[in-house]
PDB file of N, CA and C in Angstrom:
ATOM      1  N   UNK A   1       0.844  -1.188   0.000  1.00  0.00           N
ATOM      2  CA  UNK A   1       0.000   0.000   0.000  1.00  0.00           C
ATOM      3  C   UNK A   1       0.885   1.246   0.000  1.00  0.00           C
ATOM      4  N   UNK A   2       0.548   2.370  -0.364  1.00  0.00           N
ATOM      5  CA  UNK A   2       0.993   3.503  -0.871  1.00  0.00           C
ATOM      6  C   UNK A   2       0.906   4.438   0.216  1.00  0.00           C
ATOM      7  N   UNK A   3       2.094   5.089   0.836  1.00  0.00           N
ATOM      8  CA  UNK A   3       1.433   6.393   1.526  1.00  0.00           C
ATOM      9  C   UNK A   3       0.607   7.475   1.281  1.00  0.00           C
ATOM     10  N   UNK A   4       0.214   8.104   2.081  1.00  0.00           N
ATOM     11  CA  UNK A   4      -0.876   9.406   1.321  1.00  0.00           C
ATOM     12  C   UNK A   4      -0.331  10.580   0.370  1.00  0.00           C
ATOM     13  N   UNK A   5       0.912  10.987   0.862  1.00  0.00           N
ATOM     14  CA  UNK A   5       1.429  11.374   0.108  1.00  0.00           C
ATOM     15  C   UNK A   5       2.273  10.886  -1.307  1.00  0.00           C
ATOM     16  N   UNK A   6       2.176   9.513  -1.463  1.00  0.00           N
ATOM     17  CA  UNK A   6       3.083   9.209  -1.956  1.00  0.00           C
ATOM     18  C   UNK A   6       2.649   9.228  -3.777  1.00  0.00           C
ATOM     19  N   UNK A   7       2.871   9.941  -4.406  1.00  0.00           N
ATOM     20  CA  UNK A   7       2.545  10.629  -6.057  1.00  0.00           C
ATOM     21  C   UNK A   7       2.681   9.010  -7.302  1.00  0.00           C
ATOM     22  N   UNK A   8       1.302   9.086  -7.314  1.00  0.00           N
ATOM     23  CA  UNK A   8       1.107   7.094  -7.820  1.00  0.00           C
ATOM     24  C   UNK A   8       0.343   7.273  -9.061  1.00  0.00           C
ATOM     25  N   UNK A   9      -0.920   8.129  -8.861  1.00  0.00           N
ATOM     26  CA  UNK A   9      -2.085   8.427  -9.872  1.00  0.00           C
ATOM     27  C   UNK A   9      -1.671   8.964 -11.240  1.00  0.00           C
ATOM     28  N   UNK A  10      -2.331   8.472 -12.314  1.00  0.00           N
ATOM     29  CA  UNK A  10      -1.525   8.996 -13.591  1.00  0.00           C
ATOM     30  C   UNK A  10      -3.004   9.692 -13.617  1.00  0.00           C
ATOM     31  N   UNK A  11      -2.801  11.256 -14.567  1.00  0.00           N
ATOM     32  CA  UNK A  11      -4.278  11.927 -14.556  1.00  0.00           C
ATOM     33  C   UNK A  11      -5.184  11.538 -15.457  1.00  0.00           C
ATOM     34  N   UNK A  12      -4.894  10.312 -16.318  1.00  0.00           N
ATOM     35  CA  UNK A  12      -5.663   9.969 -16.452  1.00  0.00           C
ATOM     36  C   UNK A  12      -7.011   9.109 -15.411  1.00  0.00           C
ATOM     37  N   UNK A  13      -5.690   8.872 -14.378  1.00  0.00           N
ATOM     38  CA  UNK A  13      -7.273   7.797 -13.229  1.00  0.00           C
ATOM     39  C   UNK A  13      -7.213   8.690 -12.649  1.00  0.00           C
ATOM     40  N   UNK A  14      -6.912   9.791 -12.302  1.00  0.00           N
ATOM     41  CA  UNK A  14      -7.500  11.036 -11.447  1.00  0.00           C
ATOM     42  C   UNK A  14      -8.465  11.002 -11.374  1.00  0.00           C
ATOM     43  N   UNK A  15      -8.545  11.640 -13.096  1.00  0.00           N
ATOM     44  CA  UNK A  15      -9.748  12.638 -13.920  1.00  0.00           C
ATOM     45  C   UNK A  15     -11.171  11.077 -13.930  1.00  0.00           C
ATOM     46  N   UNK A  16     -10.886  10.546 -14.343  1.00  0.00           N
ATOM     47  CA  UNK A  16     -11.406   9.073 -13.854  1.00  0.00           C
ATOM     48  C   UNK A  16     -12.348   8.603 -12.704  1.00  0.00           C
ATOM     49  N   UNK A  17     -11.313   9.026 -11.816  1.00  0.00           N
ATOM     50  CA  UNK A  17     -11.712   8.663 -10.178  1.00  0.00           C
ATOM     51  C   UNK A  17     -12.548  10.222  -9.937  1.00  0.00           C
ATOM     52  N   UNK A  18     -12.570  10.832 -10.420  1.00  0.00           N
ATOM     53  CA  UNK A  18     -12.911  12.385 -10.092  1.00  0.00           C
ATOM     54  C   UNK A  18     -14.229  12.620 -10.922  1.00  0.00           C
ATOM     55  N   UNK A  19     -14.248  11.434 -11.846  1.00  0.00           N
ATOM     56  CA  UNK A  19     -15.438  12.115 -13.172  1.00  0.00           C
ATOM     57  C   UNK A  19     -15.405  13.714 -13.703  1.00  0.00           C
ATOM     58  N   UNK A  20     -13.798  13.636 -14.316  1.00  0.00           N
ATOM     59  CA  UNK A  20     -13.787  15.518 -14.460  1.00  0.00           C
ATOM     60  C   UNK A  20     -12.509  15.283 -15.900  1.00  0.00           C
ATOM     61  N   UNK A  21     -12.463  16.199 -16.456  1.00  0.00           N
ATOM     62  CA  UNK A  21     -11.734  16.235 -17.603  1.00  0.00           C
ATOM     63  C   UNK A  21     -10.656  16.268 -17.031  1.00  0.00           C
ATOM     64  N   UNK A  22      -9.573  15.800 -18.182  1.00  0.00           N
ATOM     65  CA  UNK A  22      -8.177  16.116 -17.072  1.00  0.00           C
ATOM     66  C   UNK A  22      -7.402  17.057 -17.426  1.00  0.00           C
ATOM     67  N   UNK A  23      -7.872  18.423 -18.850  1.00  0.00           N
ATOM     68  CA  UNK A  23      -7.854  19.719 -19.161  1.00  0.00           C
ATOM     69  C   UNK A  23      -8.158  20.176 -17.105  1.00  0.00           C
ATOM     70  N   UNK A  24      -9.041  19.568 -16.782  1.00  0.00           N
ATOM     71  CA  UNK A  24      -9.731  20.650 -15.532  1.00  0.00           C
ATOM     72  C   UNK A  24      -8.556  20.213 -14.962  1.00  0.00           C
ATOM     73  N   UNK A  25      -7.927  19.214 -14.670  1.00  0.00           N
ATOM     74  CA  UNK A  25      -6.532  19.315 -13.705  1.00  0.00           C
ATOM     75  C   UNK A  25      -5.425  20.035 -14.432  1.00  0.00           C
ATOM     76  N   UNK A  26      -5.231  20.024 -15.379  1.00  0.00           N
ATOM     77  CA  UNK A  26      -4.149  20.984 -15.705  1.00  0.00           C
ATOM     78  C   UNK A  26      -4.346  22.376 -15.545  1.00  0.00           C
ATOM     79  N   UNK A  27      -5.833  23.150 -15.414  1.00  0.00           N
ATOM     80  CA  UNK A  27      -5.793  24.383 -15.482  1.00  0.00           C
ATOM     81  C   UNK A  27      -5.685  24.667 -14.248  1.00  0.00           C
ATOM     82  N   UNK A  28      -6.231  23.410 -13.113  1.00  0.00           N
ATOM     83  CA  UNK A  28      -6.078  23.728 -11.609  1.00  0.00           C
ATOM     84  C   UNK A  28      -4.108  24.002 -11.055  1.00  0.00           C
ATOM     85  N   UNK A  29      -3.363  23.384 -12.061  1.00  0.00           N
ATOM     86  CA  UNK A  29      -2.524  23.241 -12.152  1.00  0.00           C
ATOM     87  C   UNK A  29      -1.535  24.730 -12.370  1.00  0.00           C
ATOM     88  N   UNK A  30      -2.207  25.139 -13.510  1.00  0.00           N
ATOM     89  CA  UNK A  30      -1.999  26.356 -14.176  1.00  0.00           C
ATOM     90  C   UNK A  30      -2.286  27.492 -13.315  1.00  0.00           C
ATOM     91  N   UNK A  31      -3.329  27.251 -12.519  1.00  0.00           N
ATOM     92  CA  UNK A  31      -3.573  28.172 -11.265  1.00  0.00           C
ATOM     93  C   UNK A  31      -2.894  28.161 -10.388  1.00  0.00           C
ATOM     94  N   UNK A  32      -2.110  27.146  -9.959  1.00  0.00           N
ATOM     95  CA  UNK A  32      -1.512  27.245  -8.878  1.00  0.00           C
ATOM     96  C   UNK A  32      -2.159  26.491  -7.697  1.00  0.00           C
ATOM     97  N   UNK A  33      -3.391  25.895  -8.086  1.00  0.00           N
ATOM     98  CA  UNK A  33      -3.859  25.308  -6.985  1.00  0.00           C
ATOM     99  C   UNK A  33      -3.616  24.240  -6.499  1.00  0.00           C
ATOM    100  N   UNK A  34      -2.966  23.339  -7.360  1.00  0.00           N
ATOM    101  CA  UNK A  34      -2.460  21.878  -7.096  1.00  0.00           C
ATOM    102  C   UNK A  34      -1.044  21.885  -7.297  1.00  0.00           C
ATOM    103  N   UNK A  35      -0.311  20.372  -7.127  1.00  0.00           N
ATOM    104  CA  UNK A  35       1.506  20.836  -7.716  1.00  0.00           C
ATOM    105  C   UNK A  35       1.457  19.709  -8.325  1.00  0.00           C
ATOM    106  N   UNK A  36       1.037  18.639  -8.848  1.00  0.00           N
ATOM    107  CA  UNK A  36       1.663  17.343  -8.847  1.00  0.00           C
ATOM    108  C   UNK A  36       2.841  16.912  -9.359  1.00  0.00           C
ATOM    109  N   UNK A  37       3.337  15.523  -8.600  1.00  0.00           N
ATOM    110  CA  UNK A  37       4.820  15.622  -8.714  1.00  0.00           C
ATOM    111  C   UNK A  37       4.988  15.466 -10.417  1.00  0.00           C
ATOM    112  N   UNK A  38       6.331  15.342 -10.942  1.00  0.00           N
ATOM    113  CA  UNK A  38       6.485  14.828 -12.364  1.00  0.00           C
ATOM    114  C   UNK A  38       7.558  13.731 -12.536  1.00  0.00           C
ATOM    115  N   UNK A  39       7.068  12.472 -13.484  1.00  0.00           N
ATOM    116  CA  UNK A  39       8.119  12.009 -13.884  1.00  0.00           C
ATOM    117  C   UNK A  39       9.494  12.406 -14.243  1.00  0.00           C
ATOM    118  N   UNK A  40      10.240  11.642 -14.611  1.00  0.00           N
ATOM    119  CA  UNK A  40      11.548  11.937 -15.335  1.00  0.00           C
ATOM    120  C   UNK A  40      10.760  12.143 -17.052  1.00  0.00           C
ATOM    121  N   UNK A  41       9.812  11.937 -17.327  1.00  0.00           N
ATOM    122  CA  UNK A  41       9.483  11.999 -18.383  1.00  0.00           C
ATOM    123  C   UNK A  41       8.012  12.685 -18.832  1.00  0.00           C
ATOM    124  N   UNK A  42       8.231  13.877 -17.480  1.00  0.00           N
ATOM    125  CA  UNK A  42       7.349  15.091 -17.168  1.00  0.00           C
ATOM    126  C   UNK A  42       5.884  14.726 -17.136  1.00  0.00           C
ATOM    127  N   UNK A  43       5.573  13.026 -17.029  1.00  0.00           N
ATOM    128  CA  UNK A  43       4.214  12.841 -16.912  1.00  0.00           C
ATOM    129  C   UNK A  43       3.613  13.331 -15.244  1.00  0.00           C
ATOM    130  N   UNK A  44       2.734  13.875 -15.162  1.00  0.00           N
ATOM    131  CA  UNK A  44       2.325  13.964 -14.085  1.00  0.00           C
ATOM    132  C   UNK A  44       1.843  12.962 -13.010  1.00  0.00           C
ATOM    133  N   UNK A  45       2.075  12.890 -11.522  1.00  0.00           N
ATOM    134  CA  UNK A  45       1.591  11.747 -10.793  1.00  0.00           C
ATOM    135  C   UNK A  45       1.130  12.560 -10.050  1.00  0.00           C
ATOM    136  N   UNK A  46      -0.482  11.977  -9.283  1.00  0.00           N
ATOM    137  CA  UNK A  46      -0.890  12.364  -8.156  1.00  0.00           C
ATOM    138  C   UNK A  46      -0.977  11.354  -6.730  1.00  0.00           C
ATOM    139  N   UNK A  47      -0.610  12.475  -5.710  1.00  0.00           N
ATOM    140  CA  UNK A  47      -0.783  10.987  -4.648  1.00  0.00           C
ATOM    141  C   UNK A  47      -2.609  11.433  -4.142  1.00  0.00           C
ATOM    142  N   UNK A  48      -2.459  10.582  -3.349  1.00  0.00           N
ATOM    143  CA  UNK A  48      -3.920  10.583  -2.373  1.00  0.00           C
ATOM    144  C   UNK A  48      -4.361  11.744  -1.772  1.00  0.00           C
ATOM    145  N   UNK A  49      -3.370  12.789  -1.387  1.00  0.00           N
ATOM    146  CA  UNK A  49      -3.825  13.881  -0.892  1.00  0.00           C
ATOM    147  C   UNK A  49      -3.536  14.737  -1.847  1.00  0.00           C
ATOM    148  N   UNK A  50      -3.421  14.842  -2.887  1.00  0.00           N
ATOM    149  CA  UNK A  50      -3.571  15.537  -4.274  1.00  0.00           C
ATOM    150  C   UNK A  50      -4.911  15.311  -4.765  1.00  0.00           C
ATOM    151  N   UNK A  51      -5.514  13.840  -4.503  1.00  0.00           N
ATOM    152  CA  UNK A  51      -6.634  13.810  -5.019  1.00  0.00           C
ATOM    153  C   UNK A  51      -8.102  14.751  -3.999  1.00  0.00           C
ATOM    154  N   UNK A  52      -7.638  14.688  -2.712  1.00  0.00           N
ATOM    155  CA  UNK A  52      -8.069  15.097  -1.436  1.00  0.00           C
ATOM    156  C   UNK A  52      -8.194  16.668  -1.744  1.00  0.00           C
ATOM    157  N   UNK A  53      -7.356  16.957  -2.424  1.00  0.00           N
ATOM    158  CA  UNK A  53      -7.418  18.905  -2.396  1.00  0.00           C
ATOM    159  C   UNK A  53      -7.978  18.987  -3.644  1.00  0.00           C
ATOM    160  N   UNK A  54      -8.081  18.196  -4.677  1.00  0.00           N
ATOM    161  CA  UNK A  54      -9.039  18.520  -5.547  1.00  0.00           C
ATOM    162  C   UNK A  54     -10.186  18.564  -5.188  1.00  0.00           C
ATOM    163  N   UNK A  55     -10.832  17.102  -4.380  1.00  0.00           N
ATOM    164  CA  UNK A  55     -12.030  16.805  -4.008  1.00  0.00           C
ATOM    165  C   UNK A  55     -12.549  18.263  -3.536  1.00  0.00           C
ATOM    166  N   UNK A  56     -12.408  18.678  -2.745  1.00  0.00           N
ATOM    167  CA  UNK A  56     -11.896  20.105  -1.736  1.00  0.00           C
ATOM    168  C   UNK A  56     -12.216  21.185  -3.108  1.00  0.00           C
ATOM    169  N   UNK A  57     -11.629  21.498  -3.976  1.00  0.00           N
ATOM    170  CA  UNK A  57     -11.555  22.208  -4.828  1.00  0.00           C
ATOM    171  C   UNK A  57     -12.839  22.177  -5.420  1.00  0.00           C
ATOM    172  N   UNK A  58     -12.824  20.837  -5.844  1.00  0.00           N
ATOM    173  CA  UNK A  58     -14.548  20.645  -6.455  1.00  0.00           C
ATOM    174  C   UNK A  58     -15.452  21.338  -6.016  1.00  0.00           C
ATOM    175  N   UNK A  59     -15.152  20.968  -4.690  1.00  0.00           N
ATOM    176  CA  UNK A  59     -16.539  20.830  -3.582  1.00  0.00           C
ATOM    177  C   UNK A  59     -16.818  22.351  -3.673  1.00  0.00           C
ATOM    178  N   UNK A  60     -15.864  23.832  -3.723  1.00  0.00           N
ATOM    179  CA  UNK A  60     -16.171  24.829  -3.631  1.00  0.00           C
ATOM    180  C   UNK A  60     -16.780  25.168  -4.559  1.00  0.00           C
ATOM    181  N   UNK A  61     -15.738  25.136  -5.809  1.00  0.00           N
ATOM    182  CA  UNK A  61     -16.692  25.747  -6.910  1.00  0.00           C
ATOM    183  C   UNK A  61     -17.981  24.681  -7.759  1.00  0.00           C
ATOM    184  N   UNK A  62     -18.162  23.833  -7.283  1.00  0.00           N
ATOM    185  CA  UNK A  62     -19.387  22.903  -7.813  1.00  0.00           C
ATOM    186  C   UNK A  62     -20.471  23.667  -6.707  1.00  0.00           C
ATOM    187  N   UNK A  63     -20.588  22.858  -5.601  1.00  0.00           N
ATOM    188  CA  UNK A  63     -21.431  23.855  -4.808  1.00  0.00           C
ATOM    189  C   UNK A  63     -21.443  24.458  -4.211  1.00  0.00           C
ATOM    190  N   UNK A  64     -20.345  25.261  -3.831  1.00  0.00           N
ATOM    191  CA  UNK A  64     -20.839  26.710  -3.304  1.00  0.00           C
ATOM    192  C   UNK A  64     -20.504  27.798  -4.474  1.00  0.00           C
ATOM    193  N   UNK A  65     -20.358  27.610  -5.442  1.00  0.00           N
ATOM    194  CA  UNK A  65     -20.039  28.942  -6.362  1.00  0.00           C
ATOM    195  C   UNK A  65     -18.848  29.619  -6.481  1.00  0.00           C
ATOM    196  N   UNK A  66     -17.576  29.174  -5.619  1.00  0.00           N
ATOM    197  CA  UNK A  66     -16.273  30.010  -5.431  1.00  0.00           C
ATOM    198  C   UNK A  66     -15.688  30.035  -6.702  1.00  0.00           C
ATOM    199  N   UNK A  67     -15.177  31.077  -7.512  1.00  0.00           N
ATOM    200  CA  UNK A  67     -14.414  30.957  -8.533  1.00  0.00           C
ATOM    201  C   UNK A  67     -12.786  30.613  -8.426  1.00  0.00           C
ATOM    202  N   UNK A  68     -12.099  30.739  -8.997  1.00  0.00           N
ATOM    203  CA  UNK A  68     -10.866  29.816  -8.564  1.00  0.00           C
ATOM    204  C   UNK A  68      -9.794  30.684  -7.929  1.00  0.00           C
ATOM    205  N   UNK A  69     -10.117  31.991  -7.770  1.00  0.00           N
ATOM    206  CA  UNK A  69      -9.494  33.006  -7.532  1.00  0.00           C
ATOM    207  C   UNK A  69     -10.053  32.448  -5.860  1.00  0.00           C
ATOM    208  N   UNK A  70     -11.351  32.734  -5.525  1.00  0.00           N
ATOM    209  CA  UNK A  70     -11.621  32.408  -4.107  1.00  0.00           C
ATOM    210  C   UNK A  70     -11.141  31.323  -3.700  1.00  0.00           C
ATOM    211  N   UNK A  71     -11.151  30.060  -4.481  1.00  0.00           N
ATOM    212  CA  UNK A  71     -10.462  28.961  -4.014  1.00  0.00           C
ATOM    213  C   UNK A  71      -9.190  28.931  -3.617  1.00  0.00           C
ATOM    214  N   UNK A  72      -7.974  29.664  -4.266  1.00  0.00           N
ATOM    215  CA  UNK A  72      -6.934  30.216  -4.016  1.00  0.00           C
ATOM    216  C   UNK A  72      -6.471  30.391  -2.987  1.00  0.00           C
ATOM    217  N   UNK A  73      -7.639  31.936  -2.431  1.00  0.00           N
ATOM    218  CA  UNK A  73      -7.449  32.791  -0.869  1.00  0.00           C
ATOM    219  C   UNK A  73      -8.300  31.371   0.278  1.00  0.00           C
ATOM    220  N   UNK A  74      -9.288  30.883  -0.081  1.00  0.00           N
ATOM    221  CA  UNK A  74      -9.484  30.007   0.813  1.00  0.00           C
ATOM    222  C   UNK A  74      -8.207  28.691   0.928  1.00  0.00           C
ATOM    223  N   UNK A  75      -7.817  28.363   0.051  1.00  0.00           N
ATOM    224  CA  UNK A  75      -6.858  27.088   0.490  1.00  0.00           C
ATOM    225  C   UNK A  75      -5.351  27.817   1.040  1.00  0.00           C
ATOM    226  N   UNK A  76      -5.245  28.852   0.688  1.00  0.00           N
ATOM    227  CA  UNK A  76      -4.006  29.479   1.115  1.00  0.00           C
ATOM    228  C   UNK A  76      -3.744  29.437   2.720  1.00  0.00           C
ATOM    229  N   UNK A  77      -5.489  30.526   3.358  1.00  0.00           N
ATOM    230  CA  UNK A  77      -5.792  30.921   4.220  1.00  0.00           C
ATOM    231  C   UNK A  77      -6.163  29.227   5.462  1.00  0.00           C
ATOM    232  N   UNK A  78      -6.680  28.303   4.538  1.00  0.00           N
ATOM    233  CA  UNK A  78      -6.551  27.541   5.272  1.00  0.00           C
ATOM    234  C   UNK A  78      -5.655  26.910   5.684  1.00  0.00           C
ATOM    235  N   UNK A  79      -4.405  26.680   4.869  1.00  0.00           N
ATOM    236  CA  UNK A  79      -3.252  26.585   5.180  1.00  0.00           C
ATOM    237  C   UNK A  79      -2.328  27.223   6.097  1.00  0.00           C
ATOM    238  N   UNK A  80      -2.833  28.246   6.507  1.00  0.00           N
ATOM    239  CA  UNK A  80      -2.704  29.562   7.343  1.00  0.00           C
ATOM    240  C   UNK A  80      -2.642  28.618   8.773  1.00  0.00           C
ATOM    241  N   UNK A  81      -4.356  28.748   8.677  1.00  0.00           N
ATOM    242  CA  UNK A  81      -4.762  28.335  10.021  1.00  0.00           C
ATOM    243  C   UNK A  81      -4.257  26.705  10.366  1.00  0.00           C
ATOM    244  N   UNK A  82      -4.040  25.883   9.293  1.00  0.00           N
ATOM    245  CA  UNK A  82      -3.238  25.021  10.051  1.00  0.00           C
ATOM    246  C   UNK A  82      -2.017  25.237  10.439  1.00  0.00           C
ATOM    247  N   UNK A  83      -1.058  26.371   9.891  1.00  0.00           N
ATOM    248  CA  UNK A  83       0.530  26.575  10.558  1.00  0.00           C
ATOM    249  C   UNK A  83       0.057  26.992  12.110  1.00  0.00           C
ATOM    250  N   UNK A  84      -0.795  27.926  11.906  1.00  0.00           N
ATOM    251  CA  UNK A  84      -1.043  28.946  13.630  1.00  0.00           C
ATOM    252  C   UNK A  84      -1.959  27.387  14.680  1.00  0.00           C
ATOM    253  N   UNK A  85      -2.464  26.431  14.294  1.00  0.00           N
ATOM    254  CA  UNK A  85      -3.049  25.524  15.283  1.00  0.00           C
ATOM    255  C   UNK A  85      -2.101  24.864  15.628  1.00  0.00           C
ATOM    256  N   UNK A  86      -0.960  24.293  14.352  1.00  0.00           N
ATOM    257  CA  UNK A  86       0.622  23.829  14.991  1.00  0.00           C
ATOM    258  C   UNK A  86       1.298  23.964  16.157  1.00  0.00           C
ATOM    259  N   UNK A  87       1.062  25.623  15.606  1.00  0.00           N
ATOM    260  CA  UNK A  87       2.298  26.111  16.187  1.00  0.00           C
ATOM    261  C   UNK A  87       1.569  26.457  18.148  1.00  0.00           C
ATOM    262  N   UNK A  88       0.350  26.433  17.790  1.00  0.00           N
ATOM    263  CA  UNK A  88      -0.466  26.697  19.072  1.00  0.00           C
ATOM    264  C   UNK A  88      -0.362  25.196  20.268  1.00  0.00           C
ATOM    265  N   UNK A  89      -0.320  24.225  19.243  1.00  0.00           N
ATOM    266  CA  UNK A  89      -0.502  22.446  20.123  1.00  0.00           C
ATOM    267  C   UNK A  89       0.989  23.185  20.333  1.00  0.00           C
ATOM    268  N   UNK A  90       2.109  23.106  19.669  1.00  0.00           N
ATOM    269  CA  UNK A  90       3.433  23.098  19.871  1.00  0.00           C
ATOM    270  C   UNK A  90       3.812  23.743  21.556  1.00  0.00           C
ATOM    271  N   UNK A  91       2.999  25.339  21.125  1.00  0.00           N
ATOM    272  CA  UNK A  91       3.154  26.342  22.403  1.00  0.00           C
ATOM    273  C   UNK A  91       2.538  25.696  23.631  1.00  0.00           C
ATOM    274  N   UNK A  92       1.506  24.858  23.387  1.00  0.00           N
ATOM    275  CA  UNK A  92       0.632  24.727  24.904  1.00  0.00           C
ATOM    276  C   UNK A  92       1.741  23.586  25.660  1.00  0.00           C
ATOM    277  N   UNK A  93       2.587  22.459  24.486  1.00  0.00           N
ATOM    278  CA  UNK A  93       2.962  21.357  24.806  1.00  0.00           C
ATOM    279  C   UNK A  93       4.306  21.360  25.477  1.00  0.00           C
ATOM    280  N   UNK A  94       4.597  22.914  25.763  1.00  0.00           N
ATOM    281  CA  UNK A  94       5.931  23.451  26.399  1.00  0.00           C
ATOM    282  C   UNK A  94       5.809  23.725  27.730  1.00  0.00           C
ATOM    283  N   UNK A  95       6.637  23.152  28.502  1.00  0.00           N
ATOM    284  CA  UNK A  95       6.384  23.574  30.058  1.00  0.00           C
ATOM    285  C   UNK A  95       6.244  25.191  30.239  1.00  0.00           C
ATOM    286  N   UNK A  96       5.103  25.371  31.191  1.00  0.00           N
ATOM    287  CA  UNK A  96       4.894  26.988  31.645  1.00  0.00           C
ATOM    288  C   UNK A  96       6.821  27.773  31.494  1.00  0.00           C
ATOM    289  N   UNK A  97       7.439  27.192  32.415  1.00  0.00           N
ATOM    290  CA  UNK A  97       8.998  27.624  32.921  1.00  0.00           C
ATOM    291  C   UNK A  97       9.979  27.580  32.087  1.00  0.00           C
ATOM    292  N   UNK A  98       9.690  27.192  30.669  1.00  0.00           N
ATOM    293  CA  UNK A  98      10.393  27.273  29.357  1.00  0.00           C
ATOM    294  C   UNK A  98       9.820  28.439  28.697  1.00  0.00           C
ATOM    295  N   UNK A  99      11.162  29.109  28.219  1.00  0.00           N
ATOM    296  CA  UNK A  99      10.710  30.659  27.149  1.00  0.00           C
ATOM    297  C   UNK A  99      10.497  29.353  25.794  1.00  0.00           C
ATOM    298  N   UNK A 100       9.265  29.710  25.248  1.00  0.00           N
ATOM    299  CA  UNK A 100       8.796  29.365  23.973  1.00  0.00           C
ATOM    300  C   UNK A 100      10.024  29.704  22.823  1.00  0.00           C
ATOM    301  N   UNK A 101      10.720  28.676  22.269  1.00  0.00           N
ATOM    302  CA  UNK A 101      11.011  29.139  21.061  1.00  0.00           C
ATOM    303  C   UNK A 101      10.566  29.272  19.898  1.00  0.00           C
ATOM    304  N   UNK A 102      11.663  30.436  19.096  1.00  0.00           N
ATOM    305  CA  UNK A 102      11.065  31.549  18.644  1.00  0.00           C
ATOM    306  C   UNK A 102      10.460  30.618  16.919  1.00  0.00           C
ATOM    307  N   UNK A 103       9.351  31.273  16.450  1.00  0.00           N
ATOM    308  CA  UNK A 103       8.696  30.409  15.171  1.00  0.00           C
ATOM    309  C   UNK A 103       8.409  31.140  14.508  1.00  0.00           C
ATOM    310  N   UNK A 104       9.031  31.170  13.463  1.00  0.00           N
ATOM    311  CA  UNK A 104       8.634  32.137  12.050  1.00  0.00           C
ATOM    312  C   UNK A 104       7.501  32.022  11.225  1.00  0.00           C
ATOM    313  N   UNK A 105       6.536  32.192  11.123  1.00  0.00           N
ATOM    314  CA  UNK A 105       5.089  32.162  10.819  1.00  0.00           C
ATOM    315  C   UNK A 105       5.123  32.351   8.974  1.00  0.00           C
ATOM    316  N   UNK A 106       4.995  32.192   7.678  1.00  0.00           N
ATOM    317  CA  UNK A 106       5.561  33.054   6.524  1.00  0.00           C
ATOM    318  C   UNK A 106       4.327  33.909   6.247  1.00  0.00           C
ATOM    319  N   UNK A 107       4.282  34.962   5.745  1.00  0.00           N
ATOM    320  CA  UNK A 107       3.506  35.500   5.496  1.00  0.00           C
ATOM    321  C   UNK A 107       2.821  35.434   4.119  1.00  0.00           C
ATOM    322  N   UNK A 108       1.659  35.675   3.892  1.00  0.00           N
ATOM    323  CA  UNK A 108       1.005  35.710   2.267  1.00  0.00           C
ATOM    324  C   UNK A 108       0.590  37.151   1.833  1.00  0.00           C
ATOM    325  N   UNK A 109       0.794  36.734   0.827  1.00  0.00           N
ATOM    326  CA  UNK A 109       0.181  38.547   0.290  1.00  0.00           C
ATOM    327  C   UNK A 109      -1.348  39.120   0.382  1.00  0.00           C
ATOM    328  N   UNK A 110      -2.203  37.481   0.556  1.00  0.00           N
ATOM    329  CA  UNK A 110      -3.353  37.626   0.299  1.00  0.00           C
ATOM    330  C   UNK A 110      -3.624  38.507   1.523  1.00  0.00           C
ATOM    331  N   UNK A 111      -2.858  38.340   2.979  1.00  0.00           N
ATOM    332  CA  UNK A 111      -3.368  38.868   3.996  1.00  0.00           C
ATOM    333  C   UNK A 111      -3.529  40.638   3.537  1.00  0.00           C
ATOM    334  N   UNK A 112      -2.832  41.043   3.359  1.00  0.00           N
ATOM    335  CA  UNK A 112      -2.823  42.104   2.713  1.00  0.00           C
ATOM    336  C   UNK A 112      -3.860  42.917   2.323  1.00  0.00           C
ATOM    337  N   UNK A 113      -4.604  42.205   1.316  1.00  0.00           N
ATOM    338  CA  UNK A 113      -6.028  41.943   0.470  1.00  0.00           C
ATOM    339  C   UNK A 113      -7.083  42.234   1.283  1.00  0.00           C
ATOM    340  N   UNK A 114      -6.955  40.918   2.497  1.00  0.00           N
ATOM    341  CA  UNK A 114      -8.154  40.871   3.122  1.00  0.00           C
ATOM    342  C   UNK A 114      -8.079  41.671   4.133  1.00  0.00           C
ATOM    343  N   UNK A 115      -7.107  42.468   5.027  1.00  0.00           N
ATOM    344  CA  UNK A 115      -7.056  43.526   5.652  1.00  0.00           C
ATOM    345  C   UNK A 115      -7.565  44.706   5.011  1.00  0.00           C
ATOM    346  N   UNK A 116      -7.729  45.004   3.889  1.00  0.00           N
ATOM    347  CA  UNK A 116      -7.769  46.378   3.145  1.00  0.00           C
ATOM    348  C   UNK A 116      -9.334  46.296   3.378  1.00  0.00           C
TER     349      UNK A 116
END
């Protein structure tokens, strides 16, 4: 068996397993919303949680209406909030009498955006 991450899927059984063209994974691609790994012979592979953030992807703009621009700031932003819950289990899991070391958070541009 395959780890979750581990890049196995050719897009053709993606698009397959997904019931979706596999033009629609390359443009998700083209967006920036997915990475999948590449052969030595630039075919694309997806693992299990490649297929997982599409599903995810679907799910916005099929039914709720997000265009891919929103999908973007939402998967970014959610990515966000999983570094800061990390880094939060990390902080609680430190004795009171230990100075917390120090954690560089990266920043996105989108924050930017959504502050304005």
């Amino acid at each position: 068996m395959y780890s979750y991450d581990e890049p196995v899927y050719l897009i053709s059984v993606v698009a397959k397993i997904l019931e979706i063209h596999p033009q629609t994974l390359r443009q998700y691609e083209k967006e920036g919303l997915i990475q999948p790994e590449r052969t030595d012979g630039k075919m694309r592979l997806y693992s299990q949680r490649d297929i997982d953030k599409i599903k995810t992807i679907l799910r916005l703009t099929r039914d709720l209406g997000v265009n891919l621009a929103g999908v973007d700031i939402i998967l970014r932003l959610k990515e966000r909030l999983d570094e800061l819950d990390a880094l939060t289990e990390e902080l609680k899991a430190q004795a009171p009498s230990q100075k917390p070391k120090s954690v560089t958070l990266k920043q996105s541009s989108y924050e930017i955006i959504l502050k304005k």
